[in-house]
Protein backbone atom coordinates (compact mmCIF):
# COMPACT_ATOMS: atom_id res chain seq x y z
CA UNK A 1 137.29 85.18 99.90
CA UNK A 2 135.87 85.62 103.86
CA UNK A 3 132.25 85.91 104.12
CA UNK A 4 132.62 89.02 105.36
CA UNK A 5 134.35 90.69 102.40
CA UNK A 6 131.43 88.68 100.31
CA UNK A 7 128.88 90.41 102.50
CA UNK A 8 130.86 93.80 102.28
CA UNK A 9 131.04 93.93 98.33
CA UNK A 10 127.24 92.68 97.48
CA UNK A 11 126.22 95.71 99.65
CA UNK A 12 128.76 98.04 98.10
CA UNK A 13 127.48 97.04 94.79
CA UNK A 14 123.55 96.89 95.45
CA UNK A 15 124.01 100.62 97.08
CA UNK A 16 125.63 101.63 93.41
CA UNK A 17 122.85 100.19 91.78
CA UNK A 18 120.04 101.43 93.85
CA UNK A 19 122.69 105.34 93.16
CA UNK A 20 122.47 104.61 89.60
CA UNK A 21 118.40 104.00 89.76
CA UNK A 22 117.73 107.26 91.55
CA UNK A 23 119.27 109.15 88.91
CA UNK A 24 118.33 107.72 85.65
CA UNK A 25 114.88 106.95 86.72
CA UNK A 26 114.20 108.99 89.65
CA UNK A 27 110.57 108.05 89.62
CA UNK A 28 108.72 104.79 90.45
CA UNK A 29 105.60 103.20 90.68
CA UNK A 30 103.26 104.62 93.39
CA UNK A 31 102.59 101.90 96.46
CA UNK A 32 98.83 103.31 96.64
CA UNK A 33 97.37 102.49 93.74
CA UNK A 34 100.26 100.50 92.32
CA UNK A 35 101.17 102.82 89.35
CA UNK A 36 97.53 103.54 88.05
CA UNK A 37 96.52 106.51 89.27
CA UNK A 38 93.22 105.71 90.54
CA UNK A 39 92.12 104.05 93.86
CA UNK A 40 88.91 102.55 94.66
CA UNK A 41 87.13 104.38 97.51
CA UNK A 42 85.21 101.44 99.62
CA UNK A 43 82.66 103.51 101.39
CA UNK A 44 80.97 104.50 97.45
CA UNK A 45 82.75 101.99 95.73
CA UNK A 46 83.43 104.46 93.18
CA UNK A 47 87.16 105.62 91.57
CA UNK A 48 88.79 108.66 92.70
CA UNK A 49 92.32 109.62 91.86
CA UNK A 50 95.01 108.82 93.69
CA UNK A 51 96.10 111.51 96.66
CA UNK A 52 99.50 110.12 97.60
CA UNK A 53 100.42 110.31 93.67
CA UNK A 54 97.94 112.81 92.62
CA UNK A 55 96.69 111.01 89.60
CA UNK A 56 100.49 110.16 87.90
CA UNK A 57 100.57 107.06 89.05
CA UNK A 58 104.80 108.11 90.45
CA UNK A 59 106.41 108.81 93.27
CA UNK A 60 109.83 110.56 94.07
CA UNK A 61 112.10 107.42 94.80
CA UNK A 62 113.56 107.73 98.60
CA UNK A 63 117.28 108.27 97.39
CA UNK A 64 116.30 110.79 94.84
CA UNK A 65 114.70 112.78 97.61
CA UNK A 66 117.69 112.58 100.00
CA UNK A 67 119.84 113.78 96.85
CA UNK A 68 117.53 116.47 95.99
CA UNK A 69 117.46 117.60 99.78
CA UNK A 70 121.20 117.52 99.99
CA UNK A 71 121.42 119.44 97.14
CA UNK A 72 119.42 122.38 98.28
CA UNK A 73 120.93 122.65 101.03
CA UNK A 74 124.23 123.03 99.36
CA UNK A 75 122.93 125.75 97.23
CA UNK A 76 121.51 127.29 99.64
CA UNK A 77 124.71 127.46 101.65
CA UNK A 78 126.59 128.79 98.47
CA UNK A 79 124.48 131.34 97.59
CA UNK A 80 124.59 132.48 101.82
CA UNK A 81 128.39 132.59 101.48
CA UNK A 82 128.10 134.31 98.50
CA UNK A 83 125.94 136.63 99.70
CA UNK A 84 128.12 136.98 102.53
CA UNK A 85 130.85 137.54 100.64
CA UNK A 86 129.38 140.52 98.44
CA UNK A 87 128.55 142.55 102.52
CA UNK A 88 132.08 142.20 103.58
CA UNK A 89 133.58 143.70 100.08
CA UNK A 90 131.59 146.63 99.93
């Protein structure tokens, strides 16, 4: 096998891994306050919840939100069309 159809096939499979992550667990651990939920505030040195993650300790995962984007868009496009659709047959 050439190098490059190594290189071409570990990225093919690492992007259908990372595809299969988004959608079976669409959530992971929050970079803030690494998955807790709380973050220490320096200034009081007292715990507060977390803002980015409000409190869950989760964030959306990147290719989840590009999916979920994508999709709305597409929905909203269908429903326009069929909206569309229903004006021009009356």
């Amino acid at each position: 096998m050439t190098p490059e159809l190594i290189v071409t096939a570990t990225l093919i499979a690492a992007t259908l891994i990372y595809v299969l992550l988004c959608w079976i667990l669409p959530f992971g651990r929050c970079r803030a306050c690494s998955g807790t939920g709380n973050r220490r505030i320096l200034l009081l040195r007292r715990v507060t919840f977390c803002r980015r993650c409000k409190g869950s300790g989760l964030r959306l995962r990147i290719g989840r939100r590009l999916y979920n984007t994508v999709h709305d868009a597409r929905a909203q496009a269908d429903a326009a069309a069929q909206t569309k659709t229903r004006e021009t047959t009356r």
